[in-house]
Protein backbone atom coordinates (compact mmCIF):
# COMPACT_ATOMS: atom_id res chain seq x y z
CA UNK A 1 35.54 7.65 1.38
CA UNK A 2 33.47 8.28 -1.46
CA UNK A 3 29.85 7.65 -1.52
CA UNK A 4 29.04 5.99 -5.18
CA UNK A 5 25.14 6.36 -6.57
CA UNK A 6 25.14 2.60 -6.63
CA UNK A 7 25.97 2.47 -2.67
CA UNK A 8 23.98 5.68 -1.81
CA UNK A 9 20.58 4.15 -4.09
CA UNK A 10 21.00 0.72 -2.14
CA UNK A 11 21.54 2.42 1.01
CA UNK A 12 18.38 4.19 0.27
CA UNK A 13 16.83 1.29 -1.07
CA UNK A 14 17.38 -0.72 2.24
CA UNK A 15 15.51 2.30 4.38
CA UNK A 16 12.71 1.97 1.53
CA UNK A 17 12.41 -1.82 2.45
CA UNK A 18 12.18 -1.05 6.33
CA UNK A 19 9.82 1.42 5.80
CA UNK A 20 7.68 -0.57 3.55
CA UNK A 21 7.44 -3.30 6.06
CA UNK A 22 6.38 -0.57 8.58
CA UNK A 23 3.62 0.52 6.07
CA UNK A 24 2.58 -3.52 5.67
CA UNK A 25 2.98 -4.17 9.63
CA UNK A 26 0.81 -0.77 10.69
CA UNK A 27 -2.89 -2.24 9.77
CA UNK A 28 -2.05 -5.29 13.09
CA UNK A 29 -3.25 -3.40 15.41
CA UNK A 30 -6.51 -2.41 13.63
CA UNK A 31 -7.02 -5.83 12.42
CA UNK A 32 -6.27 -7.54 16.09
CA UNK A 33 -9.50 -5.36 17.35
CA UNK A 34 -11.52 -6.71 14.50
CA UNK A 35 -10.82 -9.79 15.61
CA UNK A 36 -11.45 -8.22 19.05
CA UNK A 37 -14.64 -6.85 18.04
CA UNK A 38 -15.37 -10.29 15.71
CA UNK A 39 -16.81 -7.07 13.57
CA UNK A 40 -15.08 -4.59 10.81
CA UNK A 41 -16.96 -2.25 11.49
CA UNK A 42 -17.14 0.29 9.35
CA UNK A 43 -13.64 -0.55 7.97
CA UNK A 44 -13.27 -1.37 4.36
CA UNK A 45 -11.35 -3.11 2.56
CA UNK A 46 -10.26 -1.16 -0.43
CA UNK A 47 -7.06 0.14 1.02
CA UNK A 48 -5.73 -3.95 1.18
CA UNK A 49 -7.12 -4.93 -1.88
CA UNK A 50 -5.39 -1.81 -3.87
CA UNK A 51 -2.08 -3.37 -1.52
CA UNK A 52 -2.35 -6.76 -3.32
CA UNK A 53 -2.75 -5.93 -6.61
CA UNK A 54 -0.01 -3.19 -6.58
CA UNK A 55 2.70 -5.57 -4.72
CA UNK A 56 1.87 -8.46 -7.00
CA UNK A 57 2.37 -6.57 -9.88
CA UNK A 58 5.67 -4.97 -8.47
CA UNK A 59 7.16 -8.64 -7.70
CA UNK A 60 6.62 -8.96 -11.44
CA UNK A 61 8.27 -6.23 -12.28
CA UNK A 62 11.61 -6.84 -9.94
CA UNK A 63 11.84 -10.57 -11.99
CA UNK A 64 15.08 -10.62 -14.03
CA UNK A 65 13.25 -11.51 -17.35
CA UNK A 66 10.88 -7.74 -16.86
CA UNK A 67 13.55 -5.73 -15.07
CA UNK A 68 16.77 -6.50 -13.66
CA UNK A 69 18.93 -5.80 -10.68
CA UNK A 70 15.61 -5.33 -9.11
CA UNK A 71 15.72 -7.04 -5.63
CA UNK A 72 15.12 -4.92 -3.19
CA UNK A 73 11.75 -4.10 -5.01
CA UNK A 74 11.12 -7.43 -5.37
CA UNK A 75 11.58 -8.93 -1.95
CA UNK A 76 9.92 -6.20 -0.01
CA UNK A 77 6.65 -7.14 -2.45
CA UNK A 78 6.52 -10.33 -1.92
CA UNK A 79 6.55 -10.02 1.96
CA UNK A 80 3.83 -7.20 1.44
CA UNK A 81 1.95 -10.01 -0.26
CA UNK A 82 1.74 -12.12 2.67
CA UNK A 83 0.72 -9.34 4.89
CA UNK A 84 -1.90 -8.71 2.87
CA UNK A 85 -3.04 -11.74 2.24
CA UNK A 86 -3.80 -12.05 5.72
CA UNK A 87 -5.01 -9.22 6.54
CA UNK A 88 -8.10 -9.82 3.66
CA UNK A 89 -8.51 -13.39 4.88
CA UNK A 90 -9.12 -11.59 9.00
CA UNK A 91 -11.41 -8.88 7.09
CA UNK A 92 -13.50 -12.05 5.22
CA UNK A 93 -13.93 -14.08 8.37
CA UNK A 94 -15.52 -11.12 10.02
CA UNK A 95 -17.06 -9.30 7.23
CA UNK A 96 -21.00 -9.70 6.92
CA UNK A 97 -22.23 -11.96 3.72
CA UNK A 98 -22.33 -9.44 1.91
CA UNK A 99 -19.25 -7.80 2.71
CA UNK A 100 -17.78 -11.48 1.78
CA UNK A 101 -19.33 -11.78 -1.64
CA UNK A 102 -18.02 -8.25 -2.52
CA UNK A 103 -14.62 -8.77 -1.83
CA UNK A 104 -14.50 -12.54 -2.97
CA UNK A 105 -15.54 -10.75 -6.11
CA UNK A 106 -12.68 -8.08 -6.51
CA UNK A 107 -10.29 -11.17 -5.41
CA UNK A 108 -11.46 -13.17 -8.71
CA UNK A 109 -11.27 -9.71 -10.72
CA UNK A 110 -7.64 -8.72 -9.46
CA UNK A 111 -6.44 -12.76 -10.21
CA UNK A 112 -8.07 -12.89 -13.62
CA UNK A 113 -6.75 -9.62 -14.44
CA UNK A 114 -3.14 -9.96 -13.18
CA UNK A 115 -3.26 -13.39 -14.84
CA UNK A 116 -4.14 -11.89 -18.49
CA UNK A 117 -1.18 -9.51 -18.00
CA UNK A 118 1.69 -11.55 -16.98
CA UNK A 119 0.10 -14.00 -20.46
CA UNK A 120 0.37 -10.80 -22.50
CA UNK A 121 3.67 -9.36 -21.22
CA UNK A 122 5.18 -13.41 -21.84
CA UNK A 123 3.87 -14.10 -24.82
CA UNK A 124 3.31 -10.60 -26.55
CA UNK A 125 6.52 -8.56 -25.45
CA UNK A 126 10.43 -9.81 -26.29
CA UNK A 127 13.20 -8.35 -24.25
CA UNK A 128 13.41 -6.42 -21.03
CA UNK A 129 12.97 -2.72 -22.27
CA UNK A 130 9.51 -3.60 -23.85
CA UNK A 131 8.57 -5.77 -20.41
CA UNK A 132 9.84 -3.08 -18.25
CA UNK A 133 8.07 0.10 -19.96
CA UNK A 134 4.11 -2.40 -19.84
CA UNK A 135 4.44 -3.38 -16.57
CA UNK A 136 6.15 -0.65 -15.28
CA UNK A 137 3.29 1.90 -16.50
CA UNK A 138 0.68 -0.67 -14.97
CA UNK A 139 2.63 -0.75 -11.69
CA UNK A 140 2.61 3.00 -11.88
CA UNK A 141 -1.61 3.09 -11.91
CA UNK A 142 -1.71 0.08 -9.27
CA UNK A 143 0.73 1.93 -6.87
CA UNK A 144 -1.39 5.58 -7.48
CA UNK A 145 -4.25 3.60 -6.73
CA UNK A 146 -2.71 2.45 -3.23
CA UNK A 147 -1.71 6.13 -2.12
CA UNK A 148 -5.05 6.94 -3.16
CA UNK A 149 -7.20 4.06 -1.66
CA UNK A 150 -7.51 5.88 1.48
CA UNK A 151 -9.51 8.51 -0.36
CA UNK A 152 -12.61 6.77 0.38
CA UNK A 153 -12.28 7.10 4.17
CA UNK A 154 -10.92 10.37 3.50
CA UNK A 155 -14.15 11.52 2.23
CA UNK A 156 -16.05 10.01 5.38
CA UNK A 157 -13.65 11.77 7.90
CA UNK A 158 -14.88 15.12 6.10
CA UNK A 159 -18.24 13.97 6.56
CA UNK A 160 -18.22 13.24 10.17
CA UNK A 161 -15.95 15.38 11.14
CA UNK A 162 -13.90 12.28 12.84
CA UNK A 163 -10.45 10.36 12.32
CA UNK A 164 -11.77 7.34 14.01
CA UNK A 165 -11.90 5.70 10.72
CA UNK A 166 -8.41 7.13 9.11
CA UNK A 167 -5.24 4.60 10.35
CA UNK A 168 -2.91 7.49 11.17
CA UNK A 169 0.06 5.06 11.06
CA UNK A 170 -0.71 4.30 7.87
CA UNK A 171 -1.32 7.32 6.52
CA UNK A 172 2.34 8.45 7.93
CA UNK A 173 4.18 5.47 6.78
CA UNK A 174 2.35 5.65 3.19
CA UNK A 175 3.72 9.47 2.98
CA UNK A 176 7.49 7.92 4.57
CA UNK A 177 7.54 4.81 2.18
CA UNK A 178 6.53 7.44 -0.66
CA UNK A 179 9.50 10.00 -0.13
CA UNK A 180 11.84 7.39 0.21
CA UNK A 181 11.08 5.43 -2.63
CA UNK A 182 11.41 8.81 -4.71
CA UNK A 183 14.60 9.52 -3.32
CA UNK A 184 15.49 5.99 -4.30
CA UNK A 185 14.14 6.53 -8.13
CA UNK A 186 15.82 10.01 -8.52
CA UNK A 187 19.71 8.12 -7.50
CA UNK A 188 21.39 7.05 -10.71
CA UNK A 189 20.26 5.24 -12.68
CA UNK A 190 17.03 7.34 -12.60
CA UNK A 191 13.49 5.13 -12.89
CA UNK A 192 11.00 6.90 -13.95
CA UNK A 193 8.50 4.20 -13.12
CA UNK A 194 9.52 4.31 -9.73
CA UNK A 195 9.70 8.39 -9.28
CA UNK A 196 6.21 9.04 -10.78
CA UNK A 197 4.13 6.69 -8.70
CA UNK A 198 5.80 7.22 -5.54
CA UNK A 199 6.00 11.01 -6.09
CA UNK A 200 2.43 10.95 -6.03
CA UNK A 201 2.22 8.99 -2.64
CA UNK A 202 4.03 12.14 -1.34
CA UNK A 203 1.78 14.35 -1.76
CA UNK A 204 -1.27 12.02 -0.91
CA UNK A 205 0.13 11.04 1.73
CA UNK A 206 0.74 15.18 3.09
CA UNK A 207 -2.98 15.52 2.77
CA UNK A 208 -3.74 12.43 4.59
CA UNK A 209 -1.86 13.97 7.29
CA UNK A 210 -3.04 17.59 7.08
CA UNK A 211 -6.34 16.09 7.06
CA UNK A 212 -5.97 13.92 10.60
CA UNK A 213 -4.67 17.09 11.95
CA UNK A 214 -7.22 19.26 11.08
CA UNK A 215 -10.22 16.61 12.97
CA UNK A 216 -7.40 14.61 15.34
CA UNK A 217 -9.31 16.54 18.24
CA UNK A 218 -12.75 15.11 17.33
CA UNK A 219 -11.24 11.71 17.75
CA UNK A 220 -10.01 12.64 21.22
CA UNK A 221 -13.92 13.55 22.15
CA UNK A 222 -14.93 10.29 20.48
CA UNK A 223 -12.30 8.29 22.93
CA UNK A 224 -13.46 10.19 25.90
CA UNK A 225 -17.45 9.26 25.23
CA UNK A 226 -16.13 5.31 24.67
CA UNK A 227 -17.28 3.13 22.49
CA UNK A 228 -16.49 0.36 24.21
CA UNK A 229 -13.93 -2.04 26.10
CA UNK A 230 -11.50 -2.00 23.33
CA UNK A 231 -10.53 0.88 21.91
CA UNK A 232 -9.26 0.97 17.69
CA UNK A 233 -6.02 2.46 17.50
CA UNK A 234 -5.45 5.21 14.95
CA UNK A 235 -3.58 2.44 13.15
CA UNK A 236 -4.78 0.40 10.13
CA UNK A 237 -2.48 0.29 4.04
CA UNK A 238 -1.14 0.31 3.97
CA UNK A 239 2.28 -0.05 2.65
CA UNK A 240 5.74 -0.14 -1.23
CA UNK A 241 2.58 1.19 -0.68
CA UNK A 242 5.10 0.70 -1.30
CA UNK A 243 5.73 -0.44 -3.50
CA UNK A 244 6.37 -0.90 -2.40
CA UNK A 245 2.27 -0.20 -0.71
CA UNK A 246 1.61 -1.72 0.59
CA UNK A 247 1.46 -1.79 -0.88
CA UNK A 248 1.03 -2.80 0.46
């Protein structure tokens, strides 16, 4: 039997879609001890915010009228929407005032800002190709911004020397979700928009994971001391991140 690139890209497609939802399910366990804890911590939100934005603009670009034959980028966006979505609403509920002005704040930004686009890309642009090249660039910064919202709690494992703060899961399904979705853009027909985003997620996500290895063990002494009854899981976006990121 002979394996066409259409069947071989949706075969690889499908895994991308299963992964993705790993990379959108892998914060639950770090948001069910928030709600534990009725604290975040020292958790932030940028990491689910970048999610939002970058899977709301990827269910834009999977419409027919931006980019068609699309699908399985759009439906595994739209359930990373909802996973996000909940995920911020936990973090709010639990967040300190300020914490809840801040990212009430970024909400408004990300809405008004996604708004003005899908206006200009409507109104301004005729015809698929010119739809597909705007948004597809903008989905391109929006997903690099997802592999690299964990960057900030990169930074603070460095500092302290400790992982407690870095999901592992997410870090590992980021760098999965990443090499599959480039596998996916490099099948005929090739998508650049795809590739380039995603191909970045590969590497950030191999120095997400170089990184927990390098100050795992400090984690383990952190365990052993206890910081209490319930212990945060090395879990936390993700996600397509994913674009799929999880988005994510």
């Amino acid at each position: 039997m002979v394996v066409t690139a259409k069947l071989a890209r949706n075969v690889v497609g499908a895994i991308g879609n299963v992964i993705s939802f790993g990379l959108f399910f892998s914060p639950a366990p770090t948001f069910y001890g928030i709600i534990k804890k009725k604290s975040v911590e020292e958790f932030k939100p940028d990491p689910y915010l970048a999610t939002l934005l970058n899977c709301a603009f990827w269910v834009f670009y999977g419409m027919p009228f931006v980019h068609p034959n699309s699908t399985l980028v759009l439906s595994i966006n739209s359930v990373g929407i909802l996973f996000e979505v909940v995920y911020l609403t936990i973090f709010f509920i639990y967040a300190t005032k300020s914490g809840r002005k801040k990212l009430l704040l970024y909400l408004l930004i990300e809405a008004i800002f996604f708004a003005v686009i899908v206006l200009i890309t409507m109104l301004a642009l005729h015809g698929t190709k010119k739809r597909s090249l705007i948004v597809g660039v903008l989905c391109d910064v929006f997903n690099v911004m997802m592999y690299a919202s964990p960057l900030t709690i990169m930074a603070k494992v460095i500092k302290t020397k400790s992982v407690k703060y870095m999901p592992f899961w997410l870090s590992l399904t980021n760098f999965l979700n990443g090499l599959c979705w480039t596998t996916y853009a490099l099948i005929h027909p090739l998508d650049i928009y795809v590739l380039v985003s995603n191909g970045i997620g590969v590497v950030s996500g191999i120095v997400q994971l170089i990184l927990y290895a390098c100050y795992f063990s400090r984690k383990g002494e952190e365990d052993d001391d206890g910081d209490g009854d319930f212990e945060l899981k090395p879990t936390g976006v993700r996600d397509i991140s994913s674009n799929g990121r999880a988005t994510a």
